[in-house]
Every structure is written in C-alpha cells, then in structure tokens.
C-alpha atoms as a PDB file:
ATOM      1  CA  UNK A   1      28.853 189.896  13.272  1.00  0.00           C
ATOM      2  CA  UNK A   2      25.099 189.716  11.865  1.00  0.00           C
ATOM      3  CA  UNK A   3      22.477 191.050  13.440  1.00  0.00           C
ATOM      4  CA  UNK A   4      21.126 187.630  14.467  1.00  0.00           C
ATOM      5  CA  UNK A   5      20.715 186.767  18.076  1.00  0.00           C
ATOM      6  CA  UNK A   6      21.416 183.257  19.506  1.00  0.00           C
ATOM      7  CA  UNK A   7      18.014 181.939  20.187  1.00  0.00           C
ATOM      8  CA  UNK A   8      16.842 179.598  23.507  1.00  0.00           C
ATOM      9  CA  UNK A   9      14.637 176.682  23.330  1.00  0.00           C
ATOM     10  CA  UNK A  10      13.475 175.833  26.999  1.00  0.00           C
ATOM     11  CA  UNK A  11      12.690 172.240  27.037  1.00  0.00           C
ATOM     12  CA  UNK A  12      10.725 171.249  31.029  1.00  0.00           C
ATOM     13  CA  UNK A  13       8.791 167.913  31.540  1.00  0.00           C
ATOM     14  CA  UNK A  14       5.810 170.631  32.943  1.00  0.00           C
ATOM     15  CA  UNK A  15       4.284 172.810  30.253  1.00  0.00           C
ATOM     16  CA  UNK A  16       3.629 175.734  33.064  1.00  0.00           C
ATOM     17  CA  UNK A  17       7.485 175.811  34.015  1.00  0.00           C
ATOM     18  CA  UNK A  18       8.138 176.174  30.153  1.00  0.00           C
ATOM     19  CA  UNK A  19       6.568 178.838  29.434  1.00  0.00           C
ATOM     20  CA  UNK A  20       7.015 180.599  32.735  1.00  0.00           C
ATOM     21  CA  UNK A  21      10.666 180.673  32.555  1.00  0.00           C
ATOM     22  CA  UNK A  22      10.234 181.985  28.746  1.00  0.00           C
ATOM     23  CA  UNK A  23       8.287 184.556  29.729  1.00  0.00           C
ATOM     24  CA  UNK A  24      10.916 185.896  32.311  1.00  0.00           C
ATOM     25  CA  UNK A  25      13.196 185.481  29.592  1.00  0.00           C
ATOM     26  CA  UNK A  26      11.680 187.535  27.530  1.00  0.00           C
ATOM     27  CA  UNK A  27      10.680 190.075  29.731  1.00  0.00           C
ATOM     28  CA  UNK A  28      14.635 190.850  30.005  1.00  0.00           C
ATOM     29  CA  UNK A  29      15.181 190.373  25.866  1.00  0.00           C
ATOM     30  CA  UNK A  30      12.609 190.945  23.593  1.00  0.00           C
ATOM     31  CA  UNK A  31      14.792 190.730  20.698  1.00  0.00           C
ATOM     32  CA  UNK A  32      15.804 187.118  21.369  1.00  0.00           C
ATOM     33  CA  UNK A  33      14.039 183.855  20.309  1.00  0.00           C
ATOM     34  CA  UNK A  34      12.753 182.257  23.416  1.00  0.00           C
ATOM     35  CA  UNK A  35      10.739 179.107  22.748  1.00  0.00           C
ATOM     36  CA  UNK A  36       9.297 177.048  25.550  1.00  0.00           C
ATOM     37  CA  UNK A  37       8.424 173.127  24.531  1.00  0.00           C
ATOM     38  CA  UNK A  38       7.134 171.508  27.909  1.00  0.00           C
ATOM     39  CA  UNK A  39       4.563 168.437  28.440  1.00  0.00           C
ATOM     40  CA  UNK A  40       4.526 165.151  27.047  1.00  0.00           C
ATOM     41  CA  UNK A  41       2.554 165.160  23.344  1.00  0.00           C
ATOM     42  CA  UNK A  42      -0.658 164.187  25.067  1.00  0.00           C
ATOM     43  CA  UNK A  43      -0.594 166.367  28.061  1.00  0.00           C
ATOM     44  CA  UNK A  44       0.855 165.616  31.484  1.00  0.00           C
ATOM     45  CA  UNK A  45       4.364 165.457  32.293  1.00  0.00           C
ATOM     46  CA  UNK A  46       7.062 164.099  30.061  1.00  0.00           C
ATOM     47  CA  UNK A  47       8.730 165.694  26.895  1.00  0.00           C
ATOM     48  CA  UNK A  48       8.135 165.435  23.375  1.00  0.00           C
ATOM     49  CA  UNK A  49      10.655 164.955  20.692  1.00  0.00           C
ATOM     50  CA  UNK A  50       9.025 165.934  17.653  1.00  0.00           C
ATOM     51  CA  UNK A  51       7.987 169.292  19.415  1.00  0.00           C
ATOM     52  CA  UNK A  52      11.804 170.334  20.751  1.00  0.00           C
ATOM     53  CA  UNK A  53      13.080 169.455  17.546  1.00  0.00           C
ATOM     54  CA  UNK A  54      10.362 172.078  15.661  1.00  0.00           C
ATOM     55  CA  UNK A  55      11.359 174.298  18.134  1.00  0.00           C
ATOM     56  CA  UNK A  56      15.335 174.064  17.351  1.00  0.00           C
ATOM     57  CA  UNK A  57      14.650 174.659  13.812  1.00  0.00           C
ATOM     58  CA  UNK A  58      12.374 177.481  14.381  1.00  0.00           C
ATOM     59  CA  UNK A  59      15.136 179.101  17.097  1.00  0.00           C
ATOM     60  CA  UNK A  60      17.629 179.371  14.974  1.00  0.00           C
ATOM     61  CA  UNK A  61      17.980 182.887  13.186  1.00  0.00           C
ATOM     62  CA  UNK A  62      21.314 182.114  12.575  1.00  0.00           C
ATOM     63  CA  UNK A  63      23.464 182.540  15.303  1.00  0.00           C
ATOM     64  CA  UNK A  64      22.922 179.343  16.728  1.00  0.00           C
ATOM     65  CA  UNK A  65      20.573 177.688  19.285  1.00  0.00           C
ATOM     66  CA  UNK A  66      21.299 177.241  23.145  1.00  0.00           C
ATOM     67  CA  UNK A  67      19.014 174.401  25.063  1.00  0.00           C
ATOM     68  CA  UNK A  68      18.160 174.459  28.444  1.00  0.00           C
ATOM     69  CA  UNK A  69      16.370 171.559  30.490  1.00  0.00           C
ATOM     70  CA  UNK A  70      15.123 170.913  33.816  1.00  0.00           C
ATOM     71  CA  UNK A  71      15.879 167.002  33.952  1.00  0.00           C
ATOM     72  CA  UNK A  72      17.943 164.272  33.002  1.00  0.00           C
ATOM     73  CA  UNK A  73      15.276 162.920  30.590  1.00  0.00           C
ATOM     74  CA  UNK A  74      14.321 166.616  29.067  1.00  0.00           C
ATOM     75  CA  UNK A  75      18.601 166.907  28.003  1.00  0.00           C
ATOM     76  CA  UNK A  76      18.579 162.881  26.422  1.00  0.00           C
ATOM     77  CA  UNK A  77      15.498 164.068  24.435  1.00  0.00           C
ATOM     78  CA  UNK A  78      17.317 167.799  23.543  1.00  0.00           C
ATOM     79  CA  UNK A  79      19.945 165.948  22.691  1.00  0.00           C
ATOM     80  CA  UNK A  80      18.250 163.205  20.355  1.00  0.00           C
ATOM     81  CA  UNK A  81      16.801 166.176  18.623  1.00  0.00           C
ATOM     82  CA  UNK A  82      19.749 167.711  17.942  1.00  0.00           C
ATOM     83  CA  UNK A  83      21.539 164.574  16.128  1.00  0.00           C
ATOM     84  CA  UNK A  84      18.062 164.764  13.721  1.00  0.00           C
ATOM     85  CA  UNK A  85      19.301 168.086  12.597  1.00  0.00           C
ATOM     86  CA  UNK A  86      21.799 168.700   8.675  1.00  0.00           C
ATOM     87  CA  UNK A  87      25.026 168.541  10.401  1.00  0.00           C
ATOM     88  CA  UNK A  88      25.467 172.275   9.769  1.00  0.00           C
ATOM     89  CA  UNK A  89      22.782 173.345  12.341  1.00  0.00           C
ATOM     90  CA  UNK A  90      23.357 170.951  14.645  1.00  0.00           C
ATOM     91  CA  UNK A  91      27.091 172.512  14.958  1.00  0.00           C
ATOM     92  CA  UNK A  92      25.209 175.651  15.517  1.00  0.00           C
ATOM     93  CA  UNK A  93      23.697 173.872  19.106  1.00  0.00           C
ATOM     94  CA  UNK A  94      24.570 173.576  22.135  1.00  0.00           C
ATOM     95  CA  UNK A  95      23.001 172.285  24.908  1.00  0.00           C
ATOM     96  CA  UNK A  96      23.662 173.889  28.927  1.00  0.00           C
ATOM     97  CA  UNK A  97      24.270 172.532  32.325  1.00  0.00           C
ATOM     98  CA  UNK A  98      22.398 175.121  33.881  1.00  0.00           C
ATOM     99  CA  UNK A  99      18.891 175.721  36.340  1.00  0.00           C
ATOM    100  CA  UNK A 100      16.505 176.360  33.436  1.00  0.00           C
ATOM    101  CA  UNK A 101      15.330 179.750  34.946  1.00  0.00           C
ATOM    102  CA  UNK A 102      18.368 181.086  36.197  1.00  0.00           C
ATOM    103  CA  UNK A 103      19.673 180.392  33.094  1.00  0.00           C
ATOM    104  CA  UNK A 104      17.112 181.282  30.714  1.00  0.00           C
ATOM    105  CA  UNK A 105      17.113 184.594  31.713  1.00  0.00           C
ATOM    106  CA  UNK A 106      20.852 184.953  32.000  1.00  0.00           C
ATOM    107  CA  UNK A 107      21.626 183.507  28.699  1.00  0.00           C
ATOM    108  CA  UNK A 108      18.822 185.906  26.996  1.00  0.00           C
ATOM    109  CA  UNK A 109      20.807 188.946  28.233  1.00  0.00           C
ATOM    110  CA  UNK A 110      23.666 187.497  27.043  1.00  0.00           C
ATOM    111  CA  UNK A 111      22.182 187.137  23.625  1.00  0.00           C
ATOM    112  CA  UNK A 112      20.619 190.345  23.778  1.00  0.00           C
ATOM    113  CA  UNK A 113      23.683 191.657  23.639  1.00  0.00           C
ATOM    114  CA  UNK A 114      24.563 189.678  20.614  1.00  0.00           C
ATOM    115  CA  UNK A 115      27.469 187.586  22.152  1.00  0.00           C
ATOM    116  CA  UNK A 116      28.058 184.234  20.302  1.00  0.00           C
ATOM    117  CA  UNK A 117      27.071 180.929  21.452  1.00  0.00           C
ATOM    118  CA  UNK A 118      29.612 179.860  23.350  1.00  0.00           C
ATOM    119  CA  UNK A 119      28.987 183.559  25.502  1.00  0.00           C
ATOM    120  CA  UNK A 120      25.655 182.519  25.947  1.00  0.00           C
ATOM    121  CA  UNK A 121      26.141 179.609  26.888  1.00  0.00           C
ATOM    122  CA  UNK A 122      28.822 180.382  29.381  1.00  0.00           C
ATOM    123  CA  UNK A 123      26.470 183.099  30.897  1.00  0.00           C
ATOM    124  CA  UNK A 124      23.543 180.794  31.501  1.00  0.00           C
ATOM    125  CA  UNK A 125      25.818 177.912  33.339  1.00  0.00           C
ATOM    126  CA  UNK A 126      27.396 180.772  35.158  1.00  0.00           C
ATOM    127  CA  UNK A 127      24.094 181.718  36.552  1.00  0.00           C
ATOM    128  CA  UNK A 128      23.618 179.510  39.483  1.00  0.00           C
ATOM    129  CA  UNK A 129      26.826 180.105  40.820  1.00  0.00           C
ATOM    130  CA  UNK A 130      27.314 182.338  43.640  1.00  0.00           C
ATOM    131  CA  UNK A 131      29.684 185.958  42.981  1.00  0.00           C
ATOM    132  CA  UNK A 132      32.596 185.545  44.726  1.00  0.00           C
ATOM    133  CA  UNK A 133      33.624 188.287  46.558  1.00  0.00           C
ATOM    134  CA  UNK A 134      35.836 190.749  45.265  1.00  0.00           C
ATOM    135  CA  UNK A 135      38.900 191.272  46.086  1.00  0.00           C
ATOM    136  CA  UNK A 136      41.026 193.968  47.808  1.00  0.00           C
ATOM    137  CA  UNK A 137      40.857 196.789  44.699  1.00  0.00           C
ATOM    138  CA  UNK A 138      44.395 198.983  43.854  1.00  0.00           C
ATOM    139  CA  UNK A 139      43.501 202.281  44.816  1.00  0.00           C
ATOM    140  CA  UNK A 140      45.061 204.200  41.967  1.00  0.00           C
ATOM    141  CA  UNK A 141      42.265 202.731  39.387  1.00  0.00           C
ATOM    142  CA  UNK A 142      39.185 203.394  41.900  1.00  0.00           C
ATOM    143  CA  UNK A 143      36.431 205.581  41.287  1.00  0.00           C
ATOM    144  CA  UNK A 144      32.800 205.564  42.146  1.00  0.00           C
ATOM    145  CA  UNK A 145      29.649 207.649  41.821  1.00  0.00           C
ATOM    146  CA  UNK A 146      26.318 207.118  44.114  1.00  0.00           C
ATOM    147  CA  UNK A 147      23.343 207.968  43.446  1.00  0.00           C
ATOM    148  CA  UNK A 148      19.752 207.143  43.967  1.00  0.00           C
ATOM    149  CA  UNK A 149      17.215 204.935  41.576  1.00  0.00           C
ATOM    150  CA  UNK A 150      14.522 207.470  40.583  1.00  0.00           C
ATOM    151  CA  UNK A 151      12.520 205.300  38.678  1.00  0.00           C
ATOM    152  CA  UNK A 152       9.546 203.057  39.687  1.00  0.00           C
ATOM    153  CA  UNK A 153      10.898 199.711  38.622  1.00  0.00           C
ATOM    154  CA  UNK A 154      14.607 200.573  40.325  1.00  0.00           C
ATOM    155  CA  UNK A 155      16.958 197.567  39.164  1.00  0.00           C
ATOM    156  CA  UNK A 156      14.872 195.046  38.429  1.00  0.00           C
ATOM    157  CA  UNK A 157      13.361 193.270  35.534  1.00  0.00           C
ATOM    158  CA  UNK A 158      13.453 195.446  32.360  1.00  0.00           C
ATOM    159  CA  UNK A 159      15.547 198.497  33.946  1.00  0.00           C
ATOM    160  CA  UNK A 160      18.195 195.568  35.398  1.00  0.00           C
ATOM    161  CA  UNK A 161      18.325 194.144  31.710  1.00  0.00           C
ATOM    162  CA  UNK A 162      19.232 197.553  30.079  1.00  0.00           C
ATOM    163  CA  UNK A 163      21.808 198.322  32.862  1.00  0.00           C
ATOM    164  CA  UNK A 164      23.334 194.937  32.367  1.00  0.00           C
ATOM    165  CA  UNK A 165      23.376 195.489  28.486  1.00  0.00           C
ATOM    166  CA  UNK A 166      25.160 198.635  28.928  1.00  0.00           C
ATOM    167  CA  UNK A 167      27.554 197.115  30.942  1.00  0.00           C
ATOM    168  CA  UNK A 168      28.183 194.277  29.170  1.00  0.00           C
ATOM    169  CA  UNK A 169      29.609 197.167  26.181  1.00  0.00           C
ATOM    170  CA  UNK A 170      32.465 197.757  28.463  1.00  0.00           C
ATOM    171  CA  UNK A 171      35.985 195.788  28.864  1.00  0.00           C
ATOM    172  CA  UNK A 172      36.043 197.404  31.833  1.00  0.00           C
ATOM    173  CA  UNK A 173      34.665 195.619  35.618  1.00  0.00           C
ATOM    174  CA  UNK A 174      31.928 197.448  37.131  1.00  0.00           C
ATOM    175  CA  UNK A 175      30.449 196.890  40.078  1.00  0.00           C
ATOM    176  CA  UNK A 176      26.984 197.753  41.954  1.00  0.00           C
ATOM    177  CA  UNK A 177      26.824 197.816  45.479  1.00  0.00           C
ATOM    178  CA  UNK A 178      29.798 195.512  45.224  1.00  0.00           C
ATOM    179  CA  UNK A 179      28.362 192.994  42.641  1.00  0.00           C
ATOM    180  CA  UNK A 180      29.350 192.789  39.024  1.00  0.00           C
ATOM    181  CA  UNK A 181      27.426 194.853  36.194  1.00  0.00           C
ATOM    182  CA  UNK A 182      27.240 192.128  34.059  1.00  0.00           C
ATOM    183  CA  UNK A 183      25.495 189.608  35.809  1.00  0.00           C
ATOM    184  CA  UNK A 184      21.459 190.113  36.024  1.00  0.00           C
ATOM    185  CA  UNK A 185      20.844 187.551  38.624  1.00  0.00           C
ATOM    186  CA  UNK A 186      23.711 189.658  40.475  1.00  0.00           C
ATOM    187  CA  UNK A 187      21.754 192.592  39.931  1.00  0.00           C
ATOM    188  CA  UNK A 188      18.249 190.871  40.310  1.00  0.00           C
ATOM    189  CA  UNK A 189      19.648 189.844  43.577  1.00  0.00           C
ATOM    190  CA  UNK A 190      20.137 192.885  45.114  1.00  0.00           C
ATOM    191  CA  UNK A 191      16.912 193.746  45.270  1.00  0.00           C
ATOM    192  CA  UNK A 192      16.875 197.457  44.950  1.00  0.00           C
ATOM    193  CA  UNK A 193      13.789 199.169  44.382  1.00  0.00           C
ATOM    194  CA  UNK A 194      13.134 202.853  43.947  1.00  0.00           C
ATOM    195  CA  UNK A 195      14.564 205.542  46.223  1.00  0.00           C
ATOM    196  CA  UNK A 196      17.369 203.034  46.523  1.00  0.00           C
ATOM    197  CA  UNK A 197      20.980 204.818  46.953  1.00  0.00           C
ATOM    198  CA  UNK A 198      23.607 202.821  45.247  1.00  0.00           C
ATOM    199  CA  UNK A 199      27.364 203.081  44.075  1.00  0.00           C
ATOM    200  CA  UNK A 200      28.780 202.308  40.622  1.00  0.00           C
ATOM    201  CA  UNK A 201      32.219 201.966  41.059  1.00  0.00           C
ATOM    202  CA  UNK A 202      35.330 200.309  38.942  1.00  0.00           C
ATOM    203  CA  UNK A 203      38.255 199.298  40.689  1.00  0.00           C
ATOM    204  CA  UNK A 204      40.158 199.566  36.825  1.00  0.00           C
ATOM    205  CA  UNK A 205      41.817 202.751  35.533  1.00  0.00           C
ATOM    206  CA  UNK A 206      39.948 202.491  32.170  1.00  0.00           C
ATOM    207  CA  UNK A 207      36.471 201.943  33.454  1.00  0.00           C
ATOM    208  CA  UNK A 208      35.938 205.852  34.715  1.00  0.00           C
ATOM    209  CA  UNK A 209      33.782 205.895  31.192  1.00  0.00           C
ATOM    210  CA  UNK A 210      31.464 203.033  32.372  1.00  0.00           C
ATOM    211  CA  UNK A 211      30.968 204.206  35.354  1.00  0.00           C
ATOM    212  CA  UNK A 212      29.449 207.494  34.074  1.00  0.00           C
ATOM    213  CA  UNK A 213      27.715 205.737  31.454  1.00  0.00           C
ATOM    214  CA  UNK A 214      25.924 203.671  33.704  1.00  0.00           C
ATOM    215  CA  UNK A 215      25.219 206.299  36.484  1.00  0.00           C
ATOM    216  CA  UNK A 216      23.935 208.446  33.637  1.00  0.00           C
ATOM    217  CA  UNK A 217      21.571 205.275  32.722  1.00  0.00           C
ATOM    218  CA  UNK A 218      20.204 205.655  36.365  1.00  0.00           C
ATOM    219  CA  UNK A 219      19.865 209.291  36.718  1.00  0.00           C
ATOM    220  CA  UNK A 220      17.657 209.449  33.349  1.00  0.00           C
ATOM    221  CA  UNK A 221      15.284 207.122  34.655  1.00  0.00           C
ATOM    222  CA  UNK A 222      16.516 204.060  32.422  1.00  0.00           C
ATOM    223  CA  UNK A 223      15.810 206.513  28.910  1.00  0.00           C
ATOM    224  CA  UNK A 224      18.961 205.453  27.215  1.00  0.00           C
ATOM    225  CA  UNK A 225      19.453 207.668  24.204  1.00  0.00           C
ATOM    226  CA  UNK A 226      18.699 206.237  20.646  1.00  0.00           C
ATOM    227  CA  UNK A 227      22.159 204.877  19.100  1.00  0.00           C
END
C-alpha cells in the first residue's frame, strides 16, 4: 500500500451543505482530500458538472475517489462526470448510497486509516444504519477496563476520530459502552463528554491488546505516542 489516501468529493445542490459536511469531514481527517462542489454554476441551487468533474480529478491522489450526494440529480451529474474521466481513473471511482454527512465523515475515517476504496466506501453506506445490538458474548474471551475521559473534548470530534483510528488497527471487536470501536457515528453517538466513566471491553480472546491500547489512548488524554 502507498501512502495515498482515498479522497471524497461531496457533491449537494446547496453550496452551504457542501462545504459544511466537508468541514466535519475534515475535522475527523486532516490527511484526506475532502472537496465540497455545491450550487448550480451561477449561484442558487442545482449542481454543476464542469465543477464535480475538476473536483474528481483534483481528489484523486491515487487511491481512488469516493462521491457522495444529497439527491437524485447531484448522483446523475457525479455520475456523468465520472464517464468524462481516461478509463483508468474512472475505475478508480466510485460513487455511495449514503446520507452525505453521515457518510462524509464516516468514509474520511475510513480513509484516514488508509483502507481502499471499496472500505471506504462500505464505511460511509454503513453509516446511516443503526448498530445492532450485540449479542450474548462467550465468557472465556471477555475482558474489560473502565475508566473515566479526562480530557476536555471526551469522545467526540477529533479525540473520537483518533480512538476510532486506533481501533480500526485491530482484527479484534471492541466495544465502548456496548457500541463498536470502529464506527465514529457509534462513538459520536454516545455522547460522552468529559468526566464520563466508560468501559472498553472485547468479547474475543485476542483483543485483550486493544483493549489496553485504547484505554491507554483515554487515560493519556488522547496523546498517542509518535509511531
């Protein structure tokens, strides 16, 4: 694997919802591509095709492209775009049936983390789903650890993003407070802020060393140790 991230290109009929859900994005991963191409070429509502297909050629850093869009119209135009492209880059495209925020965000941890397209891609249509619950754990591989968020952000935004990429390391399941690792809108959801108590546990025998990686995550105050 390169070091090139799959970028997003976020293609909304409203300019504002665009760039809103980039900025989200890349709030959560910095390293990623995140380009927002909403409004109609003279203002207003609408899309533009000449803009979301500058945008697909200036998202790829090799690793491919994933496009998300908020209507029917926004994924014909994506999608007209993407034909204009050499056939080589427009094999490195894909476009997902996901909510554009939900899955901007999701899919930018995912690529953070330097998982492939189709990842990606999976991650941000997975992200309006609801978690299923889990289900009755064998005992023999359980093991927890609770502790309590010391730092000001708790899990969300940045902190949830660099718990989630830490997770996402491990073949292991995690869970917090029940939901899985992996999953920032799982996380996000949560909604636990500072002096928090939560549990990390793993219901697999092998995932006793992501447990402790990810409690020691917490305990540091979300400093994770250069690598």
């Amino acid at each position: 694997m390169t070091g090139a991230r799959v970028g997003l290109v976020l293609v909304s009929h409203s300019s504002f919802v665009a760039r809103g859900a980039a900025d989200m994005a890349a709030q959560v991963a910095g390293e990623v591509r995140v380009l927002p191409v909403g409004g109609a070429a003279g203002g207003g509502l609408g899309t533009d095709f000449d803009s979301v297909l500058v945008a697909l050629r200036a998202a790829d850093a090799g690793a491919g492209v994933l496009v998300l869009a908020d209507l029917g119209s926004a994924v014909m135009t994506a999608e007209t775009a993407i034909e204009q492209l050499p056939e080589d880059d427009a094999a490195r495209v894909a476009v997902a049936d996901a909510p554009i925020v939900e899955g901007a965000v999701a899919a930018a941890v995912a690529a953070q983390t330097g998982a492939d397209l189709g990842a990606v891609r999976t991650a941000a249509e997975g992200a309006g789903k609801r978690p299923r619950p889990a289900s009755a754990p064998p005992e023999s591989g359980h093991y927890a650890r609770t502790m309590t968020l010391v730092n000001d952000d708790g899990l969300h935004a940045r902190p949830a993003a660099e718990f989630v990429k830490l997770a996402a390391t491990f073949p292991a399941r995690v869970t917090v407070n029940g939901r899985d690792a992996r999953s920032l809108l799982a996380i996000l959801s949560l909604g636990l802020t500072k002096g928090t108590t939560i549990e990390i546990a793993t219901e697999e025998p092998g995932g006793r060393a992501a447990v402790d990686a990810l409690a020691a995550l917490v305990t540091s105050g979300f400093e994770r140790p250069a690598e």
